[in-house]
Protein backbone atom coordinates (compact mmCIF):
# COMPACT_ATOMS: atom_id res chain seq x y z
CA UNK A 1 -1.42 15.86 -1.35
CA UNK A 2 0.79 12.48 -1.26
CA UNK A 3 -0.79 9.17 -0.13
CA UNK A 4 0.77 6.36 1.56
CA UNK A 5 -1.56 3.50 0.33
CA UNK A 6 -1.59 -0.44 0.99
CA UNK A 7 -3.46 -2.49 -1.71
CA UNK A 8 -4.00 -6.17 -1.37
CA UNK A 9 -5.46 -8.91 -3.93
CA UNK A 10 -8.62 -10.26 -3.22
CA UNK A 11 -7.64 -14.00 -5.02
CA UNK A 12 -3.88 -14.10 -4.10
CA UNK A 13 -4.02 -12.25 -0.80
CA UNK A 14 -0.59 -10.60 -1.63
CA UNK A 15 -0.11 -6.90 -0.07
CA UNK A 16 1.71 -4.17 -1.89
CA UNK A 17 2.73 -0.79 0.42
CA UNK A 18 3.42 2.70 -1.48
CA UNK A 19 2.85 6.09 -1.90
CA UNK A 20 1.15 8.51 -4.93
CA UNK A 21 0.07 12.12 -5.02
CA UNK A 22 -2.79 10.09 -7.21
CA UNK A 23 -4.38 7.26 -5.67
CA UNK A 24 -7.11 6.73 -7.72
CA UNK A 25 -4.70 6.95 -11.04
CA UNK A 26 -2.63 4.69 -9.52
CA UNK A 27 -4.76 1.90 -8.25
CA UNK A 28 -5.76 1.90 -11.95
CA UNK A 29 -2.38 1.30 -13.03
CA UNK A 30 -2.15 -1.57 -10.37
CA UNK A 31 -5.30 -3.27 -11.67
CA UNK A 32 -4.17 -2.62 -15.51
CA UNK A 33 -0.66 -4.88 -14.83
CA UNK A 34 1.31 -0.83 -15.81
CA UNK A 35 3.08 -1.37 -12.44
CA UNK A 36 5.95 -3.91 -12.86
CA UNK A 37 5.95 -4.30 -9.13
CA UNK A 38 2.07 -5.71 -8.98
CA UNK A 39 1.42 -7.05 -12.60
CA UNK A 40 1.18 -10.72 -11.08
CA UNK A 41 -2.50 -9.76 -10.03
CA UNK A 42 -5.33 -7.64 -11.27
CA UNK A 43 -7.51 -7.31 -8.57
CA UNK A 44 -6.13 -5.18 -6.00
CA UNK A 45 -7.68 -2.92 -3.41
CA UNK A 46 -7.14 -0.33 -1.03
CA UNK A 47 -7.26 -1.24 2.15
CA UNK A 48 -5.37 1.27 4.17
CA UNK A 49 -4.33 4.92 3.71
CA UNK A 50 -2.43 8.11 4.98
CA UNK A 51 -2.78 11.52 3.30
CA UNK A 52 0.40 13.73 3.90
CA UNK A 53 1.10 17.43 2.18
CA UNK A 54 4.61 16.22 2.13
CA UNK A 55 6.70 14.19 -0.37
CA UNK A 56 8.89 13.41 1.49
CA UNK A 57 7.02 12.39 4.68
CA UNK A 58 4.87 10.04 2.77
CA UNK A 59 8.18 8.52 1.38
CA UNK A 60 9.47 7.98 4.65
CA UNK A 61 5.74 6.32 5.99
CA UNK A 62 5.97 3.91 3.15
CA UNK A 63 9.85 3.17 4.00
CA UNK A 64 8.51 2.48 7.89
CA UNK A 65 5.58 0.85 6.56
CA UNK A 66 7.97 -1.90 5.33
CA UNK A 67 9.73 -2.76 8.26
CA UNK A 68 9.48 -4.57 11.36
CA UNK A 69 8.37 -2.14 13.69
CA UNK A 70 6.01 -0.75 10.58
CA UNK A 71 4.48 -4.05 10.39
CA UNK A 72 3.50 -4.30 13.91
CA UNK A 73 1.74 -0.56 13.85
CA UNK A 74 -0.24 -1.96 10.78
CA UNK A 75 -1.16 -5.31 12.67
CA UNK A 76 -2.39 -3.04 15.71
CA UNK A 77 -4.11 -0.89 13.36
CA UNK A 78 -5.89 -4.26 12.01
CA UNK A 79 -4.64 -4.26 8.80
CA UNK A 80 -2.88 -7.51 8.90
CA UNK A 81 -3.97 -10.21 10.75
CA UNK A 82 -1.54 -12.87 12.53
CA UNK A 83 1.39 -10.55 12.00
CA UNK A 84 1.19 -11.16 7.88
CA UNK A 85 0.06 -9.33 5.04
């Protein structure tokens, strides 16, 4: 199984969208500063996730995840609020 995952920091309030076939291993890595793309804060945590059997569909969720139109299905989902991460 693959997981499309958004984390956010509890003190910065920054928001990181991606995808893992282990969440739990990589939240870890997130919190550790291992992930370049995150090391700025150590207290992230999941707020929002997908579960797809698929590679490649959770590669393309993340990829629409980050866009416009991605941004708006996660602000009607309630993820972000006033159209920000």
């Amino acid at each position: 199984m693959y997981y499309v995952y958004i984390i956010k920091s509890a003190h910065k309030g920054k928001v990181y969208i991606g995808y893992t076939s282990n969440l739990k291993k990589r939240l870890a890595e997130h919190n550790s500063g291992c992930a370049r793309s995150t090391r700025q804060c150590c207290d992230w945590n999941v707020v929002y996730t997908e579960e797809y059997k698929d590679k490649l569909l959770a590669m393309k969720r993340e990829k629409f995840f980050k866009t416009g139109d991605g941004r708006k299905v996660l602000k009607y989902k309630g993820i972000f609020m006033n159209g920000r991460y």
